[in-house]
Protein backbone atom coordinates (compact mmCIF):
# COMPACT_ATOMS: atom_id res chain seq x y z
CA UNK A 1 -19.01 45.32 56.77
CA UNK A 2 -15.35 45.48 55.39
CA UNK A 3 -14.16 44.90 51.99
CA UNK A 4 -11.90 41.71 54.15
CA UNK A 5 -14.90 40.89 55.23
CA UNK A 6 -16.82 40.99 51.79
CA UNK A 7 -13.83 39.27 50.24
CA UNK A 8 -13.89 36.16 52.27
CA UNK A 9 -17.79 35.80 51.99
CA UNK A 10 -17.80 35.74 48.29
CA UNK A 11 -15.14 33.31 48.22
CA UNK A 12 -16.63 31.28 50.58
CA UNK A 13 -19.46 31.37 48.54
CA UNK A 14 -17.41 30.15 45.41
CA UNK A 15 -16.34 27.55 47.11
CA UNK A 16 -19.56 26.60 48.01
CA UNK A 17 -21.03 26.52 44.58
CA UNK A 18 -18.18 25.05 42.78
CA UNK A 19 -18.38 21.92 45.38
CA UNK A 20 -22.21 21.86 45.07
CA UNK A 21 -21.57 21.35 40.92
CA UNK A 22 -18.84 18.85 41.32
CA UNK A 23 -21.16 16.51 43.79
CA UNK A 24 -24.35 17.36 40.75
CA UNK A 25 -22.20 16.24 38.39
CA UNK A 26 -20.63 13.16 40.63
CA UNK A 27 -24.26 11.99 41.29
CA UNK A 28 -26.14 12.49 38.28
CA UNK A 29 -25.91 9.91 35.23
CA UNK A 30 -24.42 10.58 32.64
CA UNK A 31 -26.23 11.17 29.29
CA UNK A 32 -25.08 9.51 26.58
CA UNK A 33 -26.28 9.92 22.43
CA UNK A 34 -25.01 6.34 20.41
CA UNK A 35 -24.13 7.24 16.72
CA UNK A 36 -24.45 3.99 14.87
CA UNK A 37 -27.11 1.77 16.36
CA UNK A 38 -25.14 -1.51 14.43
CA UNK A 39 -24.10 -4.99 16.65
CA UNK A 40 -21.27 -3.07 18.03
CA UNK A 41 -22.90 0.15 19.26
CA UNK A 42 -25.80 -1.36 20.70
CA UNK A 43 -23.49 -3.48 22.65
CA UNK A 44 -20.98 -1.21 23.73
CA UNK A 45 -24.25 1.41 24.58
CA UNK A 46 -25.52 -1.81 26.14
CA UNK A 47 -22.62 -2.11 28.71
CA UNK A 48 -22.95 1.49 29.76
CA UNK A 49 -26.55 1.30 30.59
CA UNK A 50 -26.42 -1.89 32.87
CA UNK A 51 -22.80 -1.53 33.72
CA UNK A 52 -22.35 2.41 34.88
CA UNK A 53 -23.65 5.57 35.82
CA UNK A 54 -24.89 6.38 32.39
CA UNK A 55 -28.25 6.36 30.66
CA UNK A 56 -29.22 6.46 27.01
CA UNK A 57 -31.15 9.42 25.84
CA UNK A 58 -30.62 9.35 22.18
CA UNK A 59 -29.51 7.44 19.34
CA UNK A 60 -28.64 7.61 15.62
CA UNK A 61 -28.65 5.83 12.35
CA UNK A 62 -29.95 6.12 8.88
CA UNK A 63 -31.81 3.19 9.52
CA UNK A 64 -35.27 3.65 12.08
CA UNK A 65 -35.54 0.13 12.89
CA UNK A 66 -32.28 -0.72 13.79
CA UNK A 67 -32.68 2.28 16.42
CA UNK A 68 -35.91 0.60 17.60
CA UNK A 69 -33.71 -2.43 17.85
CA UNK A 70 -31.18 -0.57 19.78
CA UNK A 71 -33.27 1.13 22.07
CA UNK A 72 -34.67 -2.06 23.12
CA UNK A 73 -31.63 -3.79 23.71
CA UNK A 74 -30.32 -1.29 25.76
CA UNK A 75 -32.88 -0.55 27.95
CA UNK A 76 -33.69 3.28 26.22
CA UNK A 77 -37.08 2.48 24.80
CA UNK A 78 -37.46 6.64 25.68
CA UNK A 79 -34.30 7.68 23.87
CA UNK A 80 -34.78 10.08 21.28
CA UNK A 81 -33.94 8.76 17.92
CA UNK A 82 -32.20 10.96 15.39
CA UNK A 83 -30.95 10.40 11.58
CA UNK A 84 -28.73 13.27 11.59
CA UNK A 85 -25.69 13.04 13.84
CA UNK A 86 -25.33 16.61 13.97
CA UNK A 87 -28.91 17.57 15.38
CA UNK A 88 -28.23 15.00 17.84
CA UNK A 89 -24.37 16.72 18.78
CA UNK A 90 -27.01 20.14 19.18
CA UNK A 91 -28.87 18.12 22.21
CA UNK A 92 -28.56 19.53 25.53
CA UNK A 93 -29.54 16.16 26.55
CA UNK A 94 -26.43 14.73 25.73
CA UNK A 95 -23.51 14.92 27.60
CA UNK A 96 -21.42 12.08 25.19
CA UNK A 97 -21.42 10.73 22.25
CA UNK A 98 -20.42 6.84 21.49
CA UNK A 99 -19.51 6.69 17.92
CA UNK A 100 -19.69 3.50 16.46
CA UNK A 101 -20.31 4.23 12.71
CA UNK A 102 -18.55 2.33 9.92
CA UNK A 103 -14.77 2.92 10.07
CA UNK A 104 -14.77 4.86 6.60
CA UNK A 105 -17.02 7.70 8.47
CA UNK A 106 -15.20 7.96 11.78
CA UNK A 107 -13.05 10.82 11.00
CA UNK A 108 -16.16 13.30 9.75
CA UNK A 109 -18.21 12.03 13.03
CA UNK A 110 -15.31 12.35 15.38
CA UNK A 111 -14.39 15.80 14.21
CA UNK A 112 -18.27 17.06 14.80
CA UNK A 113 -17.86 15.39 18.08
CA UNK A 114 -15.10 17.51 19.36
CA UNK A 115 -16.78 20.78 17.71
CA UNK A 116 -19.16 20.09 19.51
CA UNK A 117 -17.70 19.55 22.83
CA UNK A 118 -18.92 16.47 24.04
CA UNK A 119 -17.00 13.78 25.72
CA UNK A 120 -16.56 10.85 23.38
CA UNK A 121 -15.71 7.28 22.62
CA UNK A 122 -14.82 6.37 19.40
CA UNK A 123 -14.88 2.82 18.44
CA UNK A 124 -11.24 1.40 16.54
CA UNK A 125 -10.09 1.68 14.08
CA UNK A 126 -9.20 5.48 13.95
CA UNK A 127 -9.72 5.71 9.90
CA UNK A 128 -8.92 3.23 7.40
CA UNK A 129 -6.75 5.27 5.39
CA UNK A 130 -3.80 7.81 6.48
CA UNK A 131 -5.67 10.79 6.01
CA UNK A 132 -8.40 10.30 8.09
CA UNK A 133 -6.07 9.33 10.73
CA UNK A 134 -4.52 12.23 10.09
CA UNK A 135 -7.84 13.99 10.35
CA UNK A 136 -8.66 12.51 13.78
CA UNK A 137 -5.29 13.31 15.15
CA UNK A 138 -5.61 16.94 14.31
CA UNK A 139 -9.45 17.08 16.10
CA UNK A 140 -7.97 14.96 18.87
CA UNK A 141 -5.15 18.23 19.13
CA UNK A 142 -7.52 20.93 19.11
CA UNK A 143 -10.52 19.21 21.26
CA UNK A 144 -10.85 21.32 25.06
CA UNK A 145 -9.12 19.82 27.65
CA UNK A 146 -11.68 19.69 29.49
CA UNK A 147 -13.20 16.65 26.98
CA UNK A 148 -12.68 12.65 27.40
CA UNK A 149 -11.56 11.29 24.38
CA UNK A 150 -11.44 6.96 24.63
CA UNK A 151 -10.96 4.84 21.33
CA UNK A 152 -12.55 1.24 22.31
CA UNK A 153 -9.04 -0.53 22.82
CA UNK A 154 -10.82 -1.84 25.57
CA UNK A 155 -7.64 -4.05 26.35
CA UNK A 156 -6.18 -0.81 27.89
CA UNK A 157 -8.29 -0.73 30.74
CA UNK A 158 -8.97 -4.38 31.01
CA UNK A 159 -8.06 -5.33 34.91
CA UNK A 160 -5.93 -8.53 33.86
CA UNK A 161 -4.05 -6.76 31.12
CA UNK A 162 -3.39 -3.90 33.33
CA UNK A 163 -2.02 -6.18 35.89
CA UNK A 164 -0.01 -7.95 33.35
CA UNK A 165 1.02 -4.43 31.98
CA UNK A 166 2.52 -3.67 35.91
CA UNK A 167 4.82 -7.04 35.70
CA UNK A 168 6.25 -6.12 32.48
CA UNK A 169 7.04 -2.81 33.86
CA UNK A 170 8.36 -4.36 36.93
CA UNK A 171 10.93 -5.89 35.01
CA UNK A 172 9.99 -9.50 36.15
CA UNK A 173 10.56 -11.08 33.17
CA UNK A 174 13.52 -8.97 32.08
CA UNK A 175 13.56 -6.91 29.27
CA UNK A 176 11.28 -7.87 26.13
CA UNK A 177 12.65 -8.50 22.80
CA UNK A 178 10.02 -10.16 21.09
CA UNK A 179 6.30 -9.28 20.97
CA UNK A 180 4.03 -11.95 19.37
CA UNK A 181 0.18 -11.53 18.76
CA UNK A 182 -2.36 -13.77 16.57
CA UNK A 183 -5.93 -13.13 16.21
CA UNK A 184 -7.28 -16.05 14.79
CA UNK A 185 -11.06 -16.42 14.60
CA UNK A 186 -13.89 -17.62 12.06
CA UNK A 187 -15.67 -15.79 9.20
CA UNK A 188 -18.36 -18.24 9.08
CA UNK A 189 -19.07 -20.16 5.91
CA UNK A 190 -19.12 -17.92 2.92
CA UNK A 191 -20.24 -21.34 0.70
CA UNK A 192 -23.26 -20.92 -1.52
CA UNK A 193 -22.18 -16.81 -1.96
CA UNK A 194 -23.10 -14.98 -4.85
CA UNK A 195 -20.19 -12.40 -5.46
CA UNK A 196 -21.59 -9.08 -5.50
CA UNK A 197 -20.21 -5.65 -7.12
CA UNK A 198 -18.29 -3.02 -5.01
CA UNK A 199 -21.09 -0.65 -3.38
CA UNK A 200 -22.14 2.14 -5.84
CA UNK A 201 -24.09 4.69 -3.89
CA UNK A 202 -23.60 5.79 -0.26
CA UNK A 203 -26.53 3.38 1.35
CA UNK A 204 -24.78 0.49 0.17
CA UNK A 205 -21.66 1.43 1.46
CA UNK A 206 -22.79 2.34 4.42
CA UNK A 207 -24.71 -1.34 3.71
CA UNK A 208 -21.69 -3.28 2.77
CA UNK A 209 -19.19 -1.48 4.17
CA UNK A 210 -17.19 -4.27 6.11
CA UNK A 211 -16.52 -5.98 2.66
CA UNK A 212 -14.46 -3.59 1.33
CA UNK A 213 -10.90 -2.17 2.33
CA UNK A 214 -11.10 1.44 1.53
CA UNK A 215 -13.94 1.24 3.61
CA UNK A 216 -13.25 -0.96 6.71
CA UNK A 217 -9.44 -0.84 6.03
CA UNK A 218 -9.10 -4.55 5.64
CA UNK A 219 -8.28 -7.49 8.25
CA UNK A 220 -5.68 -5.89 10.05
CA UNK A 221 -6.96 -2.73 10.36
CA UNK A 222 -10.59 -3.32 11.33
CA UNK A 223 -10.01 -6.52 13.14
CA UNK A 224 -6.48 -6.88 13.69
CA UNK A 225 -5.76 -3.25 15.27
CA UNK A 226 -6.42 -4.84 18.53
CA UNK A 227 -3.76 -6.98 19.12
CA UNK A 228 -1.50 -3.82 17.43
CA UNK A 229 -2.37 -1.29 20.03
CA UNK A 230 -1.47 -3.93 22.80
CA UNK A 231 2.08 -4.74 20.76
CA UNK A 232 2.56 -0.86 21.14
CA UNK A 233 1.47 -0.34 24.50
CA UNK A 234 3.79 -3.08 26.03
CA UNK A 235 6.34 -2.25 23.30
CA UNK A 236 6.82 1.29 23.88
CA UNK A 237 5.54 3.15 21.18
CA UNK A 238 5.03 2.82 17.72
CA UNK A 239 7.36 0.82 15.20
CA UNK A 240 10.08 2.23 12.41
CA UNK A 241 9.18 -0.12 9.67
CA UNK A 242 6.93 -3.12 8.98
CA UNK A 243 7.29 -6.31 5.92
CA UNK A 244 4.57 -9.02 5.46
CA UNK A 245 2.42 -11.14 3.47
CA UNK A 246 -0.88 -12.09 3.36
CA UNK A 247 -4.47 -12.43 0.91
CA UNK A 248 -7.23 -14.44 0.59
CA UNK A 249 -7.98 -17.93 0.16
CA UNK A 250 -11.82 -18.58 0.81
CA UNK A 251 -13.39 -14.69 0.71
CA UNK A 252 -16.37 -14.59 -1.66
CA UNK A 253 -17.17 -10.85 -0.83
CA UNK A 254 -15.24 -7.75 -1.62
CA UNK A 255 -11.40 -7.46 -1.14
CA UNK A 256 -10.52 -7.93 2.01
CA UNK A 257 -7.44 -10.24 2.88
CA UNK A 258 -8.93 -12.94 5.47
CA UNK A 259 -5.05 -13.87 6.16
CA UNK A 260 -2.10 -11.71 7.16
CA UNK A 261 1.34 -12.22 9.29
CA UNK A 262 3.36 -8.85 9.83
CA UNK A 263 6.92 -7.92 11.43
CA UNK A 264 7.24 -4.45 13.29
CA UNK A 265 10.65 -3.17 13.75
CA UNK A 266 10.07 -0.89 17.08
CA UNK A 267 13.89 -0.43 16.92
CA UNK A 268 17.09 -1.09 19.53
CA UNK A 269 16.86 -4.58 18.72
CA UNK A 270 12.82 -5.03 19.29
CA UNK A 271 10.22 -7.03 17.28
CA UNK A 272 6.72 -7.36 17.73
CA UNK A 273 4.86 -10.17 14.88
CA UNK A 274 1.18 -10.19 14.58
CA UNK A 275 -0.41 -13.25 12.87
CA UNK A 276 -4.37 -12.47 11.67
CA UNK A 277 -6.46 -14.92 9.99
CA UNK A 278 -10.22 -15.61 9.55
CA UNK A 279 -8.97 -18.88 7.85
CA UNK A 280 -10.89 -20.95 11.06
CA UNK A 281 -13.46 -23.51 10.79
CA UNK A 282 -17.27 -21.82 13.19
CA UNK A 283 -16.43 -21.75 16.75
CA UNK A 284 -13.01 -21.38 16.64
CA UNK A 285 -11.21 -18.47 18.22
CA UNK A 286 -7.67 -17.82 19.66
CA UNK A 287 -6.83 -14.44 20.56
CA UNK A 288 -3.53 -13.77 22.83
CA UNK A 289 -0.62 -11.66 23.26
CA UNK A 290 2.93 -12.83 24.15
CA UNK A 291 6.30 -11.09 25.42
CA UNK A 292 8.98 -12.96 25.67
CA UNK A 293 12.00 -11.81 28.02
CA UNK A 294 14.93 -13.53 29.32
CA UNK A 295 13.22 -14.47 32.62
CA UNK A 296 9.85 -15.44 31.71
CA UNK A 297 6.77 -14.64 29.03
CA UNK A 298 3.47 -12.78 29.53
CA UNK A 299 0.23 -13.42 27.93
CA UNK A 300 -2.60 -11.87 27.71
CA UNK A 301 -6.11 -11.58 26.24
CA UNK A 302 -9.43 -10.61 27.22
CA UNK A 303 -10.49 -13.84 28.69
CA UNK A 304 -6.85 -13.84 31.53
CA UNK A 305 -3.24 -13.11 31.60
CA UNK A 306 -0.75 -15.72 32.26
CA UNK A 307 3.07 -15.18 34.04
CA UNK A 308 5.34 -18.02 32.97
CA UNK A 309 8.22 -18.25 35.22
CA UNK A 310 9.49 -21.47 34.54
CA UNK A 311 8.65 -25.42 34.06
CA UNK A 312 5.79 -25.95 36.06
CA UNK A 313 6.20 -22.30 37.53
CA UNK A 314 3.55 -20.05 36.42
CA UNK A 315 0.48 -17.57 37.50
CA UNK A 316 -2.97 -17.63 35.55
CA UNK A 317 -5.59 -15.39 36.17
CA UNK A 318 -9.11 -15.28 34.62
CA UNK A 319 -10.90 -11.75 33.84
CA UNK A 320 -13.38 -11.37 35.99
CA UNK A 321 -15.92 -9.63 33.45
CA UNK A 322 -16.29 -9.15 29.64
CA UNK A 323 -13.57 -6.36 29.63
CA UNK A 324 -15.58 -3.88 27.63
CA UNK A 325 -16.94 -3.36 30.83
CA UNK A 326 -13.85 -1.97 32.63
CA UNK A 327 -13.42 0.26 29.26
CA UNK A 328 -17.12 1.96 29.41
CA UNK A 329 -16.86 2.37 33.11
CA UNK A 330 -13.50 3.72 33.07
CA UNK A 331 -14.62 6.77 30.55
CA UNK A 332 -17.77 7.51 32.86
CA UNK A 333 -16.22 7.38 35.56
CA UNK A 334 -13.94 10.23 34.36
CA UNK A 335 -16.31 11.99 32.96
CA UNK A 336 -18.21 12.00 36.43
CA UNK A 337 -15.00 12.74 38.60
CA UNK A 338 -13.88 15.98 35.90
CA UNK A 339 -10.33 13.80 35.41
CA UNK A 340 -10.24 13.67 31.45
CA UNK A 341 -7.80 12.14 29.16
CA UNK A 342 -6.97 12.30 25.70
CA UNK A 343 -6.33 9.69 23.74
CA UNK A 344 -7.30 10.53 20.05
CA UNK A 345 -3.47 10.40 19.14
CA UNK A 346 -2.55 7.35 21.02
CA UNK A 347 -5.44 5.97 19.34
CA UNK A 348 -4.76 7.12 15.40
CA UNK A 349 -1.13 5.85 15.97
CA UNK A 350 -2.49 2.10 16.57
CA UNK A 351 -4.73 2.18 13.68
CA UNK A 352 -1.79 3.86 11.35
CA UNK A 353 0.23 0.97 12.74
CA UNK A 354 -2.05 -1.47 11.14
CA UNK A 355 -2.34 0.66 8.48
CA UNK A 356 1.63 0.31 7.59
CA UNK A 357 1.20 -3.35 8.08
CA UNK A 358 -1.20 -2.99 5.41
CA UNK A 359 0.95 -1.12 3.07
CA UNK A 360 4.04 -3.49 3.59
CA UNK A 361 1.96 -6.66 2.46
CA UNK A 362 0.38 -4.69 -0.51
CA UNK A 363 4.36 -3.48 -1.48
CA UNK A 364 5.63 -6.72 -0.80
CA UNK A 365 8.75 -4.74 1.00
CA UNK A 366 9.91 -2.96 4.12
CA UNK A 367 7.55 0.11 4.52
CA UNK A 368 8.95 2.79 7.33
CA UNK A 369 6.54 5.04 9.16
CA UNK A 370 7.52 7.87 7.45
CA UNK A 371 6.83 6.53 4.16
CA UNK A 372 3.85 6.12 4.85
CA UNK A 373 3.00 9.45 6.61
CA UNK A 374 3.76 11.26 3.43
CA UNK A 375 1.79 9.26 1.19
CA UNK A 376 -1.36 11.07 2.02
């Protein structure tokens, strides 16, 4: 036999094996450890496990019953339940991690995520302070290529918003001056409250933790970050400057503001507002996105997109699921098919965004973005 000869064999034989691990790894779930077994992470693990090629196998949280909880809801009665996240990010059996801890803990569970180098999706915000943005976008930097980073801006990969994303680009509206977003919702009915102290030990922040703005990062941040990362995505980027106002009128728990209308100056003459309020009576919700150009507006939100045109000229088009859905499918599916992305960056600059709102209401001035990138 010649050394040709041997040559060709062994890289046939490469080949043969490397396509033999891709199809494994195309057909076999995807196993996936939930850190933070709270409303959110059960339902987000929830939507993997009936939604896409993923199963449950573990999941995490100081507190054993809400895991019990979890596991039931999701369908993972035979996950293996863990109170420390790092002896879970040590299980072969996981191949991702959904993090959906509170918001003042994502930066120390993200960056044990990527040392460990599983795939992950983080839940927004990023941080609720500068530094631990800054922390995830450093861990985002030095995770492996190889790893699929998603932050749950699920409006991203919603089908509607990505065709409504497609017009704008299109240029069928012409070009967009003005962005416009208000998330308006209910906080229920915080009569009858006794006002409690800030949390004093770990447990009850972990407890309390939405209350409180160092630890959720207040309205706009926790809540309001959605309708930011859209502004940025159909804006271009993230702003120069922001000014607002905002506080609370009806709150009896902790410090955060439950109203809150910002400006963002994203420069060359364009403006994107965001109006936030939990000011509305139970039941009530509106939630939309609108850019306005010369030849017609956009809106979105997670329920359909709408292309006005003109008097009594104008497209509507309902999502066709909960758009979560098209998020957690969109991160196995990559996972599955080996075509990563990265968006830890992407991800910290939307939460910093609301963050700077933040800063300009509790100023009471213009705040630029590098103001605030040097104040921590």
């Amino acid at each position: 036999m010649t050394t040709k000869n041997i040559s060709r064999r062994t890289a046939l034989a490469s080949l043969v094996a490397a396509g033999a691990v891709r199809g494994s790894q195309a057909n076999s779930a995807v196993a996936v450890g939930v850190i933070g077994t709270g409303n959110r992470g059960t339902f987000v693990g929830s939507m993997m496990a009936k939604h896409t090629p993923a199963r449950i196998t573990a999941v995490c949280d100081l507190f054993p019953e809400k895991m019990e909880q979890a596991r039931k809801a999701m369908g993972a009665e035979q996950a293996q339940m863990y109170k420390d996240f790092r002896q879970m990010l040590e299980s072969k059996d996981v191949d991702a991690v959904l993090i959906a801890t509170p918001v003042f803990l994502h930066a120390e569970h993200f960056e044990a995520a990527v040392k460990s180098g599983k795939h992950i999706y983080i839940e927004k915000p990023a941080a609720a302070d500068v530094a631990g943005c800054k922390r995830i976008m450093r861990a985002a930097d030095a995770a492996d290529r190889k790893v699929n980073i998603t932050f749950g801006f699920q409006r991203r990969y919603a089908q509607t918003y990505q065709k409504a994303k497609s017009l704008a680009d299109s240029g069928a509206v012409g070009e967009i001056h003005l962005g416009f977003a208000r998330f308006i919702k209910s906080d229920g009915d915080p009569a009858g409250e006794a006002r409690r102290p800030a949390p004093r030990t770990d447990l009850e922040k972990v407890q309390r933790w939405g209350e409180w703005k160092d630890l959720s990062g207040d309205l706009i941040v926790e809540n309001n970050v959605h309708s930011i990362d859209v502004l940025n995505w159909f804006l271009g980027g993230r702003p120069l400057s922001a000014i607002g106002s905002g506080g609370s009128k009806t709150r009896r728990q902790g410090d955060m503001r439950d109203h809150n209308f910002v400006a963002f100056d994203y420069g060359k003459g364009v403006e994107g507002q965001l109006s936030g309020m939990t000011l509305a009576p139970p039941g009530y919700r509106d939630v939309v996105e609108q850019f306005f150009g010369a030849k017609g507006v956009i809106e979105t939100s997670e329920n359909h997109w709408r292309h006005f045109r003109g008097r009594g000229q104008e497209t509507v088009e309902q999502s066709p699921r909960n758009i979560t859905i098209d998020s957690v499918a969109a991160f196995v599916e990559r996972i599955r098919t080996g075509k990563p992305e990265n968006t830890g960056v992407r991800g910290a600059e939307s939460s910093l965004t609301a963050i700077l709102g933040r800063m300009a209401m509790d100023a009471r001035r213009v705040v630029t973005w590098e103001e605030m990138m040097k104040s921590a």
